[in-house]
N, C-alpha and C. Protein backbone atom coordinates (compact mmCIF):
# COMPACT_ATOMS: atom_id res chain seq x y z
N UNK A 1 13.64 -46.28 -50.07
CA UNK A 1 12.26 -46.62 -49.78
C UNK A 1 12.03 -46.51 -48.29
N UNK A 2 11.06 -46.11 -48.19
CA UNK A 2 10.62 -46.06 -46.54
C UNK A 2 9.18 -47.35 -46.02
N UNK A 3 9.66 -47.92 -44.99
CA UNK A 3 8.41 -49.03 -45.08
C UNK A 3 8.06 -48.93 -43.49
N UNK A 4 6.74 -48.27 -43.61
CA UNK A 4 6.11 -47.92 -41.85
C UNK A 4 5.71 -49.24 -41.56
N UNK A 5 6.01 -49.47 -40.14
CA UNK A 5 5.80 -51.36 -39.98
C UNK A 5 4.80 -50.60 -38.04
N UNK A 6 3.34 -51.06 -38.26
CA UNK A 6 2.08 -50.67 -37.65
C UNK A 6 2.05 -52.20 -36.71
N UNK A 7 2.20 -52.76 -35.55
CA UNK A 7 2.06 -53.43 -35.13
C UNK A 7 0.41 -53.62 -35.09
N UNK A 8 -0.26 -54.79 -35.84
CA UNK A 8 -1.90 -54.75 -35.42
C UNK A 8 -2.31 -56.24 -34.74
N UNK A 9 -3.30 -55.66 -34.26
CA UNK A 9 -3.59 -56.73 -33.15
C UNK A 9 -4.40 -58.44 -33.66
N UNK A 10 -4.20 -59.34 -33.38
CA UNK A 10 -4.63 -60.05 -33.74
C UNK A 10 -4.89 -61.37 -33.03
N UNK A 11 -6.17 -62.09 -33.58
CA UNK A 11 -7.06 -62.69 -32.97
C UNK A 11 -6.54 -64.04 -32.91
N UNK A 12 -6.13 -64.84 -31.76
CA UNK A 12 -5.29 -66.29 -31.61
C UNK A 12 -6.10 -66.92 -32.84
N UNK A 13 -5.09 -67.98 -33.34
CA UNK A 13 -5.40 -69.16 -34.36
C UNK A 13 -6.83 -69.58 -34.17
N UNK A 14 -6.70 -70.42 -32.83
CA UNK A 14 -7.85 -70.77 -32.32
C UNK A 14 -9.12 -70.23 -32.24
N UNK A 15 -9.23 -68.81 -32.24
CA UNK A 15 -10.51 -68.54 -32.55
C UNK A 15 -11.40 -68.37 -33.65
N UNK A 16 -10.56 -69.31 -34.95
CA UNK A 16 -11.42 -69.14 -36.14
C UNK A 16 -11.88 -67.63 -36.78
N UNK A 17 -11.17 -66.40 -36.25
CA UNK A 17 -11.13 -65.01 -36.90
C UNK A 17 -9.84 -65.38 -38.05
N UNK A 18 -10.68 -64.23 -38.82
CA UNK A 18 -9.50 -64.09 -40.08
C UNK A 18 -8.67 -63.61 -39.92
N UNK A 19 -7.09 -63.52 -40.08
CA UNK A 19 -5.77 -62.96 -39.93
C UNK A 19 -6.19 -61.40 -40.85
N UNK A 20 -5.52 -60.55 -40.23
CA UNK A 20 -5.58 -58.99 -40.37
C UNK A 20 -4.39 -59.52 -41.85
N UNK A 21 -5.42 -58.48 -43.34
CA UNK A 21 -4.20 -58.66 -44.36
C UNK A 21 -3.44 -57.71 -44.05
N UNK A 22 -1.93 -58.01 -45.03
CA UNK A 22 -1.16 -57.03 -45.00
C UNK A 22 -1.47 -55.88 -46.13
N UNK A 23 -1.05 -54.82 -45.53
CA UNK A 23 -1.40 -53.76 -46.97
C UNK A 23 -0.09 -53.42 -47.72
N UNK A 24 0.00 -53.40 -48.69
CA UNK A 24 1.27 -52.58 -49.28
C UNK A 24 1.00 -51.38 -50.17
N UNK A 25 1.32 -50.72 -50.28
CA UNK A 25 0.85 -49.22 -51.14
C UNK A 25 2.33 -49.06 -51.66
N UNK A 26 2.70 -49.11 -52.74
CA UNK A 26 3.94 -48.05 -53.51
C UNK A 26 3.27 -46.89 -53.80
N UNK A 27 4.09 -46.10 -53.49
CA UNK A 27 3.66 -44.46 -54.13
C UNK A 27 5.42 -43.90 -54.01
N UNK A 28 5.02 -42.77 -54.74
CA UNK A 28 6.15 -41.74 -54.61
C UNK A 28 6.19 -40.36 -53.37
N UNK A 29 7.32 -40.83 -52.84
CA UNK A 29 7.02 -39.47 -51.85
C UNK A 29 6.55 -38.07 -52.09
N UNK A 30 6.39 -37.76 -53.53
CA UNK A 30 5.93 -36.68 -53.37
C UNK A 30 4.38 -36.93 -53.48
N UNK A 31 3.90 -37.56 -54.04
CA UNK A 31 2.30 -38.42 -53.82
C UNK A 31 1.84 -38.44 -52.37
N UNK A 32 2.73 -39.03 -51.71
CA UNK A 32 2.54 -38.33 -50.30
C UNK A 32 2.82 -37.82 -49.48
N UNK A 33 3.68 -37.10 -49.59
CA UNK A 33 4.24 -35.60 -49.18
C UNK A 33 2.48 -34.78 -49.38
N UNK A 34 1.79 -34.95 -50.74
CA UNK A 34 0.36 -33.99 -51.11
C UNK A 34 -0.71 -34.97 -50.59
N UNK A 35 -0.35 -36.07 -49.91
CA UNK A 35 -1.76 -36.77 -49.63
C UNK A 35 -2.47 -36.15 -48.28
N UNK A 36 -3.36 -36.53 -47.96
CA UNK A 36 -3.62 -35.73 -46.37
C UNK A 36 -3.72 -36.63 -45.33
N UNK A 37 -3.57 -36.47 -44.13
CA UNK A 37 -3.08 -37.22 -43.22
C UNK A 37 -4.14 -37.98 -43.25
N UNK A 38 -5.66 -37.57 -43.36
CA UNK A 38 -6.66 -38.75 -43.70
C UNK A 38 -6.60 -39.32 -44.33
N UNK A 39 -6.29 -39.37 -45.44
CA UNK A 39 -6.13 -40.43 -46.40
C UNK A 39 -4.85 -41.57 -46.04
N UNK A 40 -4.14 -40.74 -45.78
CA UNK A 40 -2.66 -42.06 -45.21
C UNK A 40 -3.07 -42.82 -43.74
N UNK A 41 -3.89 -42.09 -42.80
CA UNK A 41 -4.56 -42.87 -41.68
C UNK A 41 -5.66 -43.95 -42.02
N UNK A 42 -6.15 -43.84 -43.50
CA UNK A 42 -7.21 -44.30 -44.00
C UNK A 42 -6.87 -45.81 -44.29
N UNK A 43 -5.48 -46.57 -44.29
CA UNK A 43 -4.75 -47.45 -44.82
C UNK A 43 -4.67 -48.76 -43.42
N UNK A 44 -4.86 -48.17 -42.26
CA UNK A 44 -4.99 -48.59 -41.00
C UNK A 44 -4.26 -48.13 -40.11
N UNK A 45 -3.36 -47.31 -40.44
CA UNK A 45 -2.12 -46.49 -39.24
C UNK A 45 -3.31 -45.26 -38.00
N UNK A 46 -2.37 -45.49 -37.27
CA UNK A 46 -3.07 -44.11 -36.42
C UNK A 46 -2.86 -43.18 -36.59
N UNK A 47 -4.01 -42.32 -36.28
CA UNK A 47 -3.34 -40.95 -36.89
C UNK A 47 -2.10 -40.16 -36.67
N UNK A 48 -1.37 -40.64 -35.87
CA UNK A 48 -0.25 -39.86 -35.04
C UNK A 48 0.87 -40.16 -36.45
N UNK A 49 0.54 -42.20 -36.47
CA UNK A 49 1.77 -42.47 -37.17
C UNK A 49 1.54 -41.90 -38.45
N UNK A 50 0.28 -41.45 -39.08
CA UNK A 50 0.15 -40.86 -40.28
C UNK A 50 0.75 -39.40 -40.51
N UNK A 51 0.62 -38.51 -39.63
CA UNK A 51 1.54 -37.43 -39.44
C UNK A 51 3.04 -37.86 -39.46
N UNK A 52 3.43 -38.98 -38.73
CA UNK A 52 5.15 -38.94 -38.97
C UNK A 52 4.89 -39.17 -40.54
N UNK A 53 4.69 -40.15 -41.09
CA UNK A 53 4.70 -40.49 -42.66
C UNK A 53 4.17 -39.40 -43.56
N UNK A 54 3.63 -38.32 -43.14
CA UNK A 54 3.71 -36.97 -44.19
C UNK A 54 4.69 -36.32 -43.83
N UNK A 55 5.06 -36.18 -42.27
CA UNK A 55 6.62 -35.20 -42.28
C UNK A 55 7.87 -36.00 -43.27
N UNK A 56 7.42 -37.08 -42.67
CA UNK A 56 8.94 -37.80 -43.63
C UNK A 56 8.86 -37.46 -45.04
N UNK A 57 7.79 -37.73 -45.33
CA UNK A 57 7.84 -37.77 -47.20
C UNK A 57 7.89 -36.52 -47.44
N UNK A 58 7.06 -35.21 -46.49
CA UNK A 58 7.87 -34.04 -47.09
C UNK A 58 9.14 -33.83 -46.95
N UNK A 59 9.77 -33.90 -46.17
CA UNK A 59 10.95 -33.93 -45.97
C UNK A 59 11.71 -35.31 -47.17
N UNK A 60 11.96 -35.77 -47.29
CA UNK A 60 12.22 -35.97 -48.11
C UNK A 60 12.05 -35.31 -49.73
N UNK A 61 10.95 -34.99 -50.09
CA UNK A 61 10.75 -34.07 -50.93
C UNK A 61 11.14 -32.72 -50.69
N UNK A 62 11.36 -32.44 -49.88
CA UNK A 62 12.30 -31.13 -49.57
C UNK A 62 13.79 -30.77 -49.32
N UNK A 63 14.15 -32.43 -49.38
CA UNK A 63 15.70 -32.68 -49.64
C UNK A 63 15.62 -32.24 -48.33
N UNK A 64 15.30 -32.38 -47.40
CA UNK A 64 16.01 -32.62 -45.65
C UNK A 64 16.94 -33.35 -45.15
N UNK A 65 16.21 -34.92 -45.85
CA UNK A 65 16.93 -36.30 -45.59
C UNK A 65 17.45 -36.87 -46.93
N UNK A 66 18.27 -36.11 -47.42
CA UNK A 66 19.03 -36.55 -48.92
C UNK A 66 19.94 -38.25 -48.75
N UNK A 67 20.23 -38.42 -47.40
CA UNK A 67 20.85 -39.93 -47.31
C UNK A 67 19.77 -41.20 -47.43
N UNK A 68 18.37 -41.01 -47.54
CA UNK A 68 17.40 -41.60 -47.63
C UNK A 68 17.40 -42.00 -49.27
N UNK A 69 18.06 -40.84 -49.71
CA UNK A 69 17.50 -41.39 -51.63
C UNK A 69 19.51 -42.11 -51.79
N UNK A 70 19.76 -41.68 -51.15
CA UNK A 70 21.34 -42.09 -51.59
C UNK A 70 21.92 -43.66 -51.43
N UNK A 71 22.98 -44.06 -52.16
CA UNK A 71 22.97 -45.30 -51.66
C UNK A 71 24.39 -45.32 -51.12
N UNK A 72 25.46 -44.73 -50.89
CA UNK A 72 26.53 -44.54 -50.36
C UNK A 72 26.75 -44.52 -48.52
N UNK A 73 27.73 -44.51 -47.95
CA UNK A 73 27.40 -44.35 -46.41
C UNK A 73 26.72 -42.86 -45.94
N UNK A 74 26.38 -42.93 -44.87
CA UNK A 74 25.88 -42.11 -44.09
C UNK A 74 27.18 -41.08 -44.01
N UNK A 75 27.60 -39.98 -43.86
CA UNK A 75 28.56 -39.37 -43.45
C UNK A 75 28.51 -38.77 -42.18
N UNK A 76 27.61 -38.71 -41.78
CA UNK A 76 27.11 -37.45 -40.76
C UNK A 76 25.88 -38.19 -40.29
N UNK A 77 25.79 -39.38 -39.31
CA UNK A 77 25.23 -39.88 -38.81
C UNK A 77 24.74 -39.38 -37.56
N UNK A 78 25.05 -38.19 -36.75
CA UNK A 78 24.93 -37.69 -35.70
C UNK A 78 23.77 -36.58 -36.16
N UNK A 79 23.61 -36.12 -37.38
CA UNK A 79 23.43 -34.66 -37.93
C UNK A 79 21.96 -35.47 -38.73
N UNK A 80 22.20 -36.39 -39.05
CA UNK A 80 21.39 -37.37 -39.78
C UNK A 80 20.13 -37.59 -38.59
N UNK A 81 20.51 -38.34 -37.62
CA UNK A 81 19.43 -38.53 -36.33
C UNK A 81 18.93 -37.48 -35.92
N UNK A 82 19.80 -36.35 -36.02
CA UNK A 82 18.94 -34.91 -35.01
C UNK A 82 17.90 -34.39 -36.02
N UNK A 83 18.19 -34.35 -37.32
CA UNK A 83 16.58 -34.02 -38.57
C UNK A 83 15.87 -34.87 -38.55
N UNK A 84 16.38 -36.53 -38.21
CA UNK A 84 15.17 -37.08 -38.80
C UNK A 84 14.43 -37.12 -37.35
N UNK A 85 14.62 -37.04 -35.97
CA UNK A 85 14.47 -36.78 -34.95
C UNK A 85 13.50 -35.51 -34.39
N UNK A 86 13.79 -34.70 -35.53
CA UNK A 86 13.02 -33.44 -35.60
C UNK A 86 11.76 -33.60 -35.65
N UNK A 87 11.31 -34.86 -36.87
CA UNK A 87 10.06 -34.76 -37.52
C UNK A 87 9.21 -35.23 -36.33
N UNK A 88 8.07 -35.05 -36.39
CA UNK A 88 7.20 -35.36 -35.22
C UNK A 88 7.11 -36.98 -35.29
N UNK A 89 6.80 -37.68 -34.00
CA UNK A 89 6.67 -39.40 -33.87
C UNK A 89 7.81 -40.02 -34.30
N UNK A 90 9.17 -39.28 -34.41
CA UNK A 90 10.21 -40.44 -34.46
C UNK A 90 10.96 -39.19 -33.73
N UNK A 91 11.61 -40.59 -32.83
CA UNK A 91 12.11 -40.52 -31.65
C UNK A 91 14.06 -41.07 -32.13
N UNK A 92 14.54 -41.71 -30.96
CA UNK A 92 15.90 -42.09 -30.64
C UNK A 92 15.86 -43.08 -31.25
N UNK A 93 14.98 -44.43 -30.46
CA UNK A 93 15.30 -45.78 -31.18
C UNK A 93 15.13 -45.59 -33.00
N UNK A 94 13.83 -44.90 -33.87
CA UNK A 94 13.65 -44.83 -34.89
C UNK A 94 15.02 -44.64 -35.51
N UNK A 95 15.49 -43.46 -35.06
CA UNK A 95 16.83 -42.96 -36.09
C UNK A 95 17.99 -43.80 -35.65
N UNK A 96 18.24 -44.67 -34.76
CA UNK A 96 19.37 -45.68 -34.54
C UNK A 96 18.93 -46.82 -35.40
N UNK A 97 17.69 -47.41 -35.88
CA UNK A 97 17.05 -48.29 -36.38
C UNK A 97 17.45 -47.85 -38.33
N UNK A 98 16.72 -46.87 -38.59
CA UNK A 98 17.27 -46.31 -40.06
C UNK A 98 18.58 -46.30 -40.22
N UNK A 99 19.32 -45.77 -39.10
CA UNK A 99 20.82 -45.65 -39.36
C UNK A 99 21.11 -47.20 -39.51
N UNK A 100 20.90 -47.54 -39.16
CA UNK A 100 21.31 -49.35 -38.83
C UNK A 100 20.94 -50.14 -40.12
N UNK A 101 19.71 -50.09 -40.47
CA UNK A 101 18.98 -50.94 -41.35
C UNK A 101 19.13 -50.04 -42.70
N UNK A 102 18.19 -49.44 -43.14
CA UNK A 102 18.52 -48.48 -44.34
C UNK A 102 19.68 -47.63 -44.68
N UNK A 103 20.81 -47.35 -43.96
CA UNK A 103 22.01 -46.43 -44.18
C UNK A 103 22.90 -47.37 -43.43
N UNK A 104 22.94 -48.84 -43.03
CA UNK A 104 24.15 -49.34 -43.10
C UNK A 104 25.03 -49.07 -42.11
N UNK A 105 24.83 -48.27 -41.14
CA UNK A 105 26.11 -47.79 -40.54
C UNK A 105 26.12 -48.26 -38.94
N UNK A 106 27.76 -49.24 -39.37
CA UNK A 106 27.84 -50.37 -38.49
C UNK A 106 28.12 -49.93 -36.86
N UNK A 107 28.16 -48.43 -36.45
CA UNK A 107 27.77 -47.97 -34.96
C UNK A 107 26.68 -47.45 -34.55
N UNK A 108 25.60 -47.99 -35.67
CA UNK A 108 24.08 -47.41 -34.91
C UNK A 108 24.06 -48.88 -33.45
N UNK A 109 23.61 -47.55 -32.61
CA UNK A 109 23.11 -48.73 -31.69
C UNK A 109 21.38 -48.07 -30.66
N UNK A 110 20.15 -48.81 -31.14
CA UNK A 110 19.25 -48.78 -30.35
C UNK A 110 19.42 -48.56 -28.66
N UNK A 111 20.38 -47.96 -27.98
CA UNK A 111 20.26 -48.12 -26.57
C UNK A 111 18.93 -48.41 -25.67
N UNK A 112 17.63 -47.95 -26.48
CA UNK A 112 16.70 -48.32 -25.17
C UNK A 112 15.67 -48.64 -25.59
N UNK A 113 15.80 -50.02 -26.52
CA UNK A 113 15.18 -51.05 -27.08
C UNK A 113 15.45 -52.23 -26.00
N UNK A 114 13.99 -52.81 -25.63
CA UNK A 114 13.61 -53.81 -25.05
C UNK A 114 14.23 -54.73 -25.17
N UNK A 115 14.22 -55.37 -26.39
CA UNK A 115 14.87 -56.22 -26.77
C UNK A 115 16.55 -56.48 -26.38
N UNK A 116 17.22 -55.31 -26.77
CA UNK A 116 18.77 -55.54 -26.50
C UNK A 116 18.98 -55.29 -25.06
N UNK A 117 17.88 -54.66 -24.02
CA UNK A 117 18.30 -54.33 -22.69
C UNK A 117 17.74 -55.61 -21.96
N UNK A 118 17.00 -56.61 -22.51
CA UNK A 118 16.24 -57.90 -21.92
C UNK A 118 17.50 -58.82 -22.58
N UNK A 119 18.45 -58.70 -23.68
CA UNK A 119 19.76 -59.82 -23.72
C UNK A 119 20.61 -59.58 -23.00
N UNK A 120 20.77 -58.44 -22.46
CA UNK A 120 21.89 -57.98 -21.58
C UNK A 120 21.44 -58.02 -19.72
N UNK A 121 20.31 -58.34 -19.65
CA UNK A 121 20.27 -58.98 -18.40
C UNK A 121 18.98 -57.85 -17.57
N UNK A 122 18.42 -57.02 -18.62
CA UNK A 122 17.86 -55.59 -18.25
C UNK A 122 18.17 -54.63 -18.00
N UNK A 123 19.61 -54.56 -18.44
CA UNK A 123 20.12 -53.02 -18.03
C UNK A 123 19.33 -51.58 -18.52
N UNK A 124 19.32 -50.61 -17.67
CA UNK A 124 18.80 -49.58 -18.36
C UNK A 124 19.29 -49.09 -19.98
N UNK A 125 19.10 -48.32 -20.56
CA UNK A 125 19.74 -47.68 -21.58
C UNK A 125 21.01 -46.84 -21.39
N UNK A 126 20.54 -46.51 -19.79
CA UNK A 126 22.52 -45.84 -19.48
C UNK A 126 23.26 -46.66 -19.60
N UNK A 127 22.80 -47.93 -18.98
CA UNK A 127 24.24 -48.96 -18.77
C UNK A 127 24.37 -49.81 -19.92
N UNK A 128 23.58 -49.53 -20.47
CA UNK A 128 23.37 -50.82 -21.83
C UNK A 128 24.20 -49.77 -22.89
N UNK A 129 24.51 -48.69 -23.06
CA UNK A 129 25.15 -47.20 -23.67
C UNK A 129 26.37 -47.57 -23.36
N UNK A 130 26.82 -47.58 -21.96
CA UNK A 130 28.02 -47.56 -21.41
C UNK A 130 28.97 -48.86 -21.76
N UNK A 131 27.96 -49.72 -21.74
CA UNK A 131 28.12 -51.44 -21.72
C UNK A 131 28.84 -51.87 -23.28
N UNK A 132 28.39 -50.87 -23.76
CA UNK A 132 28.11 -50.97 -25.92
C UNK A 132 29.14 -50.17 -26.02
N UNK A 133 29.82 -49.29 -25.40
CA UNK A 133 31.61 -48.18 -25.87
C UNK A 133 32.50 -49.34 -26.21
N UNK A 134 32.47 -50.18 -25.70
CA UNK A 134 34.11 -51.29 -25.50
C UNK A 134 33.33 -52.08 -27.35
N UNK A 135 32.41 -51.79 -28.07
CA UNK A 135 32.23 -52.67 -29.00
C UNK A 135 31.93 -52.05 -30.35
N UNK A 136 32.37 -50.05 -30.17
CA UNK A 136 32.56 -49.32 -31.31
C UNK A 136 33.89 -49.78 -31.88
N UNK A 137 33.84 -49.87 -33.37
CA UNK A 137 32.86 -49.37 -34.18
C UNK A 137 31.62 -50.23 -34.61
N UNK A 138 31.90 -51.29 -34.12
CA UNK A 138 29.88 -52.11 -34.53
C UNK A 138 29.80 -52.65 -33.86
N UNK A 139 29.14 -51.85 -32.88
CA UNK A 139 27.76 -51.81 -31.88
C UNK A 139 26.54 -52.34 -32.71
N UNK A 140 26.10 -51.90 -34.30
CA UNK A 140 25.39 -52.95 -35.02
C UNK A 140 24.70 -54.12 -35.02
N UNK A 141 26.42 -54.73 -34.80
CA UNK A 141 26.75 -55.65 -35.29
C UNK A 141 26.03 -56.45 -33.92
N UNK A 142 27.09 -55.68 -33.22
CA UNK A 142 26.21 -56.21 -31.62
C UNK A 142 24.97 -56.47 -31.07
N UNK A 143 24.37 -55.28 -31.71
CA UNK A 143 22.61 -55.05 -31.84
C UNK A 143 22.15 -56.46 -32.36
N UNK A 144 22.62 -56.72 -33.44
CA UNK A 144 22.24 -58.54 -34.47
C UNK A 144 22.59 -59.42 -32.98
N UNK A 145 23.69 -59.23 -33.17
CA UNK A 145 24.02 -60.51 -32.12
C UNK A 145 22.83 -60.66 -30.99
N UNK A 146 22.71 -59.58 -29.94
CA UNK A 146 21.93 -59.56 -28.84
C UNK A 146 20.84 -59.78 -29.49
N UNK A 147 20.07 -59.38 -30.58
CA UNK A 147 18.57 -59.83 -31.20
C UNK A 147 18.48 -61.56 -31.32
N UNK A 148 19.34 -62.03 -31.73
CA UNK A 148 19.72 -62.96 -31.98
C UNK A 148 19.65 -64.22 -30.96
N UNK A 149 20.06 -63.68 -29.91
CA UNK A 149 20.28 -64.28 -28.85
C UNK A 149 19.00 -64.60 -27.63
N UNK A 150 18.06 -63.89 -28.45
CA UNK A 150 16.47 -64.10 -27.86
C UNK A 150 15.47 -65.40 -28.28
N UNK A 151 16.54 -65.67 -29.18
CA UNK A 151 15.80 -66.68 -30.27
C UNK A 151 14.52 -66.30 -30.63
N UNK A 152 13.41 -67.42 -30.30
CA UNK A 152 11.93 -66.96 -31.02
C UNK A 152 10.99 -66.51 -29.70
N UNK A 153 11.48 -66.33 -28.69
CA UNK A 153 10.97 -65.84 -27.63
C UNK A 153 10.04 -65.06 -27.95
N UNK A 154 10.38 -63.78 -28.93
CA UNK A 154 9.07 -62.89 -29.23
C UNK A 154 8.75 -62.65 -30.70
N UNK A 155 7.68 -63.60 -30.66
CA UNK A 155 7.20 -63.63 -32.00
C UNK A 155 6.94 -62.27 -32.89
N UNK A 156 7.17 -62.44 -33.82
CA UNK A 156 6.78 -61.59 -35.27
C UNK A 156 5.60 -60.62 -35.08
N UNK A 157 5.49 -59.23 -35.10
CA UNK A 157 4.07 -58.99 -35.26
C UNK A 157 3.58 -59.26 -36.56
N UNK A 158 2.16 -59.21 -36.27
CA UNK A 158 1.85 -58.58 -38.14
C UNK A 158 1.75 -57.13 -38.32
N UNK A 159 2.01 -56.99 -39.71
CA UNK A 159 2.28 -55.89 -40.08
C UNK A 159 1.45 -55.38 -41.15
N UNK A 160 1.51 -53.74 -40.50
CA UNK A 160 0.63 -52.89 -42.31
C UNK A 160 1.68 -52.08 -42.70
N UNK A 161 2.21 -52.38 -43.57
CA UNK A 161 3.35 -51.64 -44.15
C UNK A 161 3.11 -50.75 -45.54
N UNK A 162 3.96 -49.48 -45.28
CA UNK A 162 4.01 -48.17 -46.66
C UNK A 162 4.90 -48.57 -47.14
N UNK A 163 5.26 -48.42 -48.78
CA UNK A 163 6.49 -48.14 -49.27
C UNK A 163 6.43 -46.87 -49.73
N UNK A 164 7.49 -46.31 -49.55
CA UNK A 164 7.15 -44.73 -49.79
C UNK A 164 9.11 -44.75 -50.79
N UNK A 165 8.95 -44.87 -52.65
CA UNK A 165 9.67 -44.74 -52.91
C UNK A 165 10.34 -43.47 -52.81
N UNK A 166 12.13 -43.27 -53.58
CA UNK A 166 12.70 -41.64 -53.04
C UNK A 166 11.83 -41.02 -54.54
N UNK A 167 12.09 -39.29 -54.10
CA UNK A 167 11.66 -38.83 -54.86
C UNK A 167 12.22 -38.99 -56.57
N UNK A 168 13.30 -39.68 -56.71
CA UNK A 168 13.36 -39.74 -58.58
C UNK A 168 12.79 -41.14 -59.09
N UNK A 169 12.49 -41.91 -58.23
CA UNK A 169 11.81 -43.10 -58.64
C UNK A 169 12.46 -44.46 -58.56
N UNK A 170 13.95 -44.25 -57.90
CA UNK A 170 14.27 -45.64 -57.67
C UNK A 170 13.83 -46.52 -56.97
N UNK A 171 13.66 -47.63 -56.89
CA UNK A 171 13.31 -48.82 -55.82
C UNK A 171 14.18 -49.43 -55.28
C-alpha cells in the first residue's frame, strides 16, 4: 500500500475554525495509474504531489517497483532508491523513508532529515552520513532512536492521506 501523507495547514484550537478532515481514498493502483492528475489533485494534494502519485502507481502497474507489492526483504536496496528516485517529486529522504518503513530494511538511513540532523547537534547531512558508518547495519534503528530523542518537541501534522493498494489487491 502506498499512503501520501500532505502536511495541511491548520487553524490554532483557539480560534474556533474547524480542524481540516482527514481524507482516505482506497483504490487500486491501476485506478490510478488511469486517473488524471486532476482528479488526484482534486482530493487536496498539490499538483506537483499529484504527479508523483500517478508516476508511482504507474510504475507500479508497470512492475518498476515490484518490492512495493512484495512482502519479503528488499534485495537491492541501492537499485530500489535510484527507480523510485527516478519518478518525478521523490527525492533521497523519500526512498530512505520507504526503504525504512514499508521494505523494512534495517540500513535505510534519512541523512538530511531535519529531524535526525537537529538530534545530533545540527550536523550537516555529510557529517550526520559519516557520523551514521560506525552504526551499519541499523542506521534504522538509529534513525528511531534519534526521532525519539526529540520527544514531542514537534508536533504531529495533520494529514490527507492516499491508500493506493498493489496491483493484485492485497492490503
Amino acid at each position: 500500500a502506498l499512503l501520501v501523507a500532505e502536511p495541511l495547514a491548520v487553524a490554532p484550537p483557539s480560534s474556533g475554525a474547524r480542524p481540516a478532515p482527514l481524507t482516505r481514498l482506497p483504490v487500486t493502483a491501476e485506478r490510478l495509474a488511469e486517473a488524471s492528475v486532476a482528479s488526484i489533485a482534486g482530493i487536496g494534494l498539490p499538483r506537483s504531489r499529484a504527479v508523483c502519485v500517478a508516476a508511482l502507481a504507474r510504475a507500479a502497474v508497470d512492475g518498476k517497483l515490484p518490492e512495493l507489492a512484495g512482502d519479503g526483504p528488499c534485495l537491492d536496496p541501492a537499485g530500489f532508491a535510484q527507480r523510485l528516485t527516478a519518478l518525478p517529486g521523490i527525492g533521497a529522504w523519500t526512498a530512505a523513508y520507504v526503504l525504512m518503513r514499508a521494505l523494512r530494511w534495517p540500513d535505510a538511513f534519512p541523512d538530511t532529515d531535519l529531524g535526525l540532523r537537529k538530534a545530533m547537534g545540527g550536523l550537516s547531512p555529510a557529517r550526520l552520513r559519516a557520523a551514521a558508518e560506525g552504526w551499519r547495519p541499523w542506521r534504522a534503528y538509529a534513525a528511531q532512536h534519534l526521532w525519539a530523542s526529540l520527544g514531542d518537541r514537534d508536533p504531529e501534522p495533520r494529514l490527507v492521506s492516499v491508500i493506493v493498494h498493489p496491483p493484485d489487491g492485497r492490503h
